[in-house]
Protein backbone atom coordinates (compact mmCIF):
# COMPACT_ATOMS: atom_id res chain seq x y z
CA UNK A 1 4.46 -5.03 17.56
CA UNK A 2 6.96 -7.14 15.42
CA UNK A 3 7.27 -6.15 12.14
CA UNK A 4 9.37 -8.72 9.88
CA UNK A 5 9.84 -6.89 6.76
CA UNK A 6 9.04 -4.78 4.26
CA UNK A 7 5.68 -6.64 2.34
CA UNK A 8 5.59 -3.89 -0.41
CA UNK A 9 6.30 -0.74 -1.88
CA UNK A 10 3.19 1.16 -3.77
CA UNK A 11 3.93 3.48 -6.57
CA UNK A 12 1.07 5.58 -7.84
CA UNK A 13 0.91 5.58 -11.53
CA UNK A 14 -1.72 7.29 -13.84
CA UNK A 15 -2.01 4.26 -16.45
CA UNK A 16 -1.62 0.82 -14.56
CA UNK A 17 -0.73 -0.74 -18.55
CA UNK A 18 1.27 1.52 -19.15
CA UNK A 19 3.31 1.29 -15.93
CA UNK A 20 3.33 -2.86 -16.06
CA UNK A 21 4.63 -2.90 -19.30
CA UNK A 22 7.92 -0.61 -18.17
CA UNK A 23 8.31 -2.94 -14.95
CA UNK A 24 8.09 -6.12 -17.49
CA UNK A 25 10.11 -4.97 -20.72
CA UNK A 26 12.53 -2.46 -18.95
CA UNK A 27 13.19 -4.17 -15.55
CA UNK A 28 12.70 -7.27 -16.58
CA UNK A 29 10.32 -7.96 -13.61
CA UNK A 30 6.99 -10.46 -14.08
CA UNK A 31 3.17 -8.85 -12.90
CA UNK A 32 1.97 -12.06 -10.97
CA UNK A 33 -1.32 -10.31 -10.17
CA UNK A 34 -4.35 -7.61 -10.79
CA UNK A 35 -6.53 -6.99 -8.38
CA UNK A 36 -9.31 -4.50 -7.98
CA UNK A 37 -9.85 -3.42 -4.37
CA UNK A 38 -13.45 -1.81 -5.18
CA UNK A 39 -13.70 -0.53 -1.42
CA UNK A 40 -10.18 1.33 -2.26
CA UNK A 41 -11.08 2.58 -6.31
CA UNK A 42 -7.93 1.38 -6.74
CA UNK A 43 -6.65 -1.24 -9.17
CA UNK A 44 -3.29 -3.42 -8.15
CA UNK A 45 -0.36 -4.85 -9.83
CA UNK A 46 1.97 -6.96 -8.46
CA UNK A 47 5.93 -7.41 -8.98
CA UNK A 48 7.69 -9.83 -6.72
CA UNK A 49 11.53 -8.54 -6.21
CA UNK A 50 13.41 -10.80 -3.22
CA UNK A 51 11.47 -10.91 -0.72
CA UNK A 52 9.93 -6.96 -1.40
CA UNK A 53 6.43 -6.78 -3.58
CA UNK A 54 6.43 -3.66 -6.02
CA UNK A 55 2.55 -2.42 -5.92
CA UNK A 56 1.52 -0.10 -8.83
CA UNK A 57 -1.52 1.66 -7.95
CA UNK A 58 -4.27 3.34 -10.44
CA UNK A 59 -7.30 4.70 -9.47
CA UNK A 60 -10.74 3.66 -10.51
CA UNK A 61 -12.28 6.90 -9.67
CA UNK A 62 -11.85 10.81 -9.59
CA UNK A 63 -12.63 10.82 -6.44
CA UNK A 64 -10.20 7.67 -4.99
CA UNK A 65 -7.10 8.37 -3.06
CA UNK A 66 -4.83 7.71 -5.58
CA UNK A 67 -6.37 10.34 -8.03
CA UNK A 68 -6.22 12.87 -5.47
CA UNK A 69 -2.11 11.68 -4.33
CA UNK A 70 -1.35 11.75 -8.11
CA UNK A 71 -3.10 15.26 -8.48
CA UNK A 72 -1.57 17.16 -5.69
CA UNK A 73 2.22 15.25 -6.03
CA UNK A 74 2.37 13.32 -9.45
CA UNK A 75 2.71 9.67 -10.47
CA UNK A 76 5.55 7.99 -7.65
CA UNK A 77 5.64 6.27 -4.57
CA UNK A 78 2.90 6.82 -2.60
CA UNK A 79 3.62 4.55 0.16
CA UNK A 80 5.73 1.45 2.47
CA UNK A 81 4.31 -1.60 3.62
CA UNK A 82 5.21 -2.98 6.35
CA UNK A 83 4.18 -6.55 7.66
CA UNK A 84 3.34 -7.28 11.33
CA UNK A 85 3.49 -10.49 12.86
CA UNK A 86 0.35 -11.81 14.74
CA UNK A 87 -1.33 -8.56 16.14
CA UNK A 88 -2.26 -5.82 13.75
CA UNK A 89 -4.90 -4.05 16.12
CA UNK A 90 -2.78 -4.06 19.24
CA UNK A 91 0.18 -2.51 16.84
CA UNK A 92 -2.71 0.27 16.04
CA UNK A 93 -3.95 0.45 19.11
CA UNK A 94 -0.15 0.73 20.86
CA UNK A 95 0.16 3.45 18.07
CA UNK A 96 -3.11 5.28 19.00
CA UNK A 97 -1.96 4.94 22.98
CA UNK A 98 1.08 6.86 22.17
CA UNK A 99 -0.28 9.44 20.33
CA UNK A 100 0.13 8.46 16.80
CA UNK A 101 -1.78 9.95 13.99
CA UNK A 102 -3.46 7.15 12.30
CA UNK A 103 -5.64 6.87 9.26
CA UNK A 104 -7.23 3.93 10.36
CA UNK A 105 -7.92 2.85 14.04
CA UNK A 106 -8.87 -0.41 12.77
CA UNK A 107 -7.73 -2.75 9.72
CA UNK A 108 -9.67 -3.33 6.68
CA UNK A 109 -9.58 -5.16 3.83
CA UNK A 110 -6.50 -4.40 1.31
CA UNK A 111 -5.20 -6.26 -2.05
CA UNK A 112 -3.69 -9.64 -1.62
CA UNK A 113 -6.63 -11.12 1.29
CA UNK A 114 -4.52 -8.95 3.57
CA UNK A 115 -5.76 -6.34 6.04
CA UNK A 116 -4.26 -3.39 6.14
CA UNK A 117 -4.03 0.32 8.24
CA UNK A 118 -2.50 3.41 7.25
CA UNK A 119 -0.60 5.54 9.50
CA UNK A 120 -0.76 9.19 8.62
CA UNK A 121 2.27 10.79 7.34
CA UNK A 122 2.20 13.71 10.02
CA UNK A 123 3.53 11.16 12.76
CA UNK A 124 5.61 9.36 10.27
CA UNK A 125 8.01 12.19 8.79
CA UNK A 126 6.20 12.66 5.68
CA UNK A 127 5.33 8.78 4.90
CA UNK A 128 2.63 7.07 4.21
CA UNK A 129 3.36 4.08 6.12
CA UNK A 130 1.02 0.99 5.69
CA UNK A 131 0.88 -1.99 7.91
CA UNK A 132 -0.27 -5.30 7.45
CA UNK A 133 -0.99 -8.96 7.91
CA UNK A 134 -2.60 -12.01 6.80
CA UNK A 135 -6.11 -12.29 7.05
CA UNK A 136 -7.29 -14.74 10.01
């Protein structure tokens, strides 16, 4: 697995307006993109910083992942993204040989006509680690 940096760092945040106007008229930053990922119940925003994406993240449903993150720990960072060059199944796969606790054995669509997997936080001290790569 090669990973070549980090693609993007997703905050959590209850009102995705809300949140893009503080990035915009306190940072000084510029949302390039929404996106709904429907498969997700999640609703994107994206902030381009170097080479580093910001990624706020509001949930389209009670019963979505970022609800339930915000409910148990409060608006924040929910996780890191990490991109890996040419192989994102092996990297899982590699992971899943070793013993790794993953939330997805297989990639799936994610924001940004990437895929994406999730490795759970119990293997990662206490991150949500994402990993990802273009879609082929």
């Amino acid at each position: 697995m090669e990973i070549t940096h980090i693609e993007h760092i997703g905050i959590a945040v209850e009102n995705l307006q809300e949140a893009i106007k503080f990035y915009e008229n306190v940072l000084g930053l510029k949302c390039y993109a929404i996106e709904e990922v429907k498969d997700q119940k999640v609703k994107t925003a994206f902030f381009l910083v170097g080479q580093t994406k910001i990624e706020l993240l509001e949930s389209t449903s009670e019963d979505g992942p970022i609800n339930k993150f915000i409910k148990k720990k409060g608006e924040g960072i929910h996780h890191i993204a990490f991109y890996v060059k040419d192989g994102l199944q092996q990297a899982l796969d590699q992971m899943n040989s070793k013993g790794i606790q993953l939330v997805d054995n297989q990639p799936r669509k994610g924001a940004e006509n990437m895929n994406i997997a999730f490795i759970h936080p119990k293997s990662t001290n206490g991150v949500l680690i994402e990993l990802c790569e273009d879609k082929s």
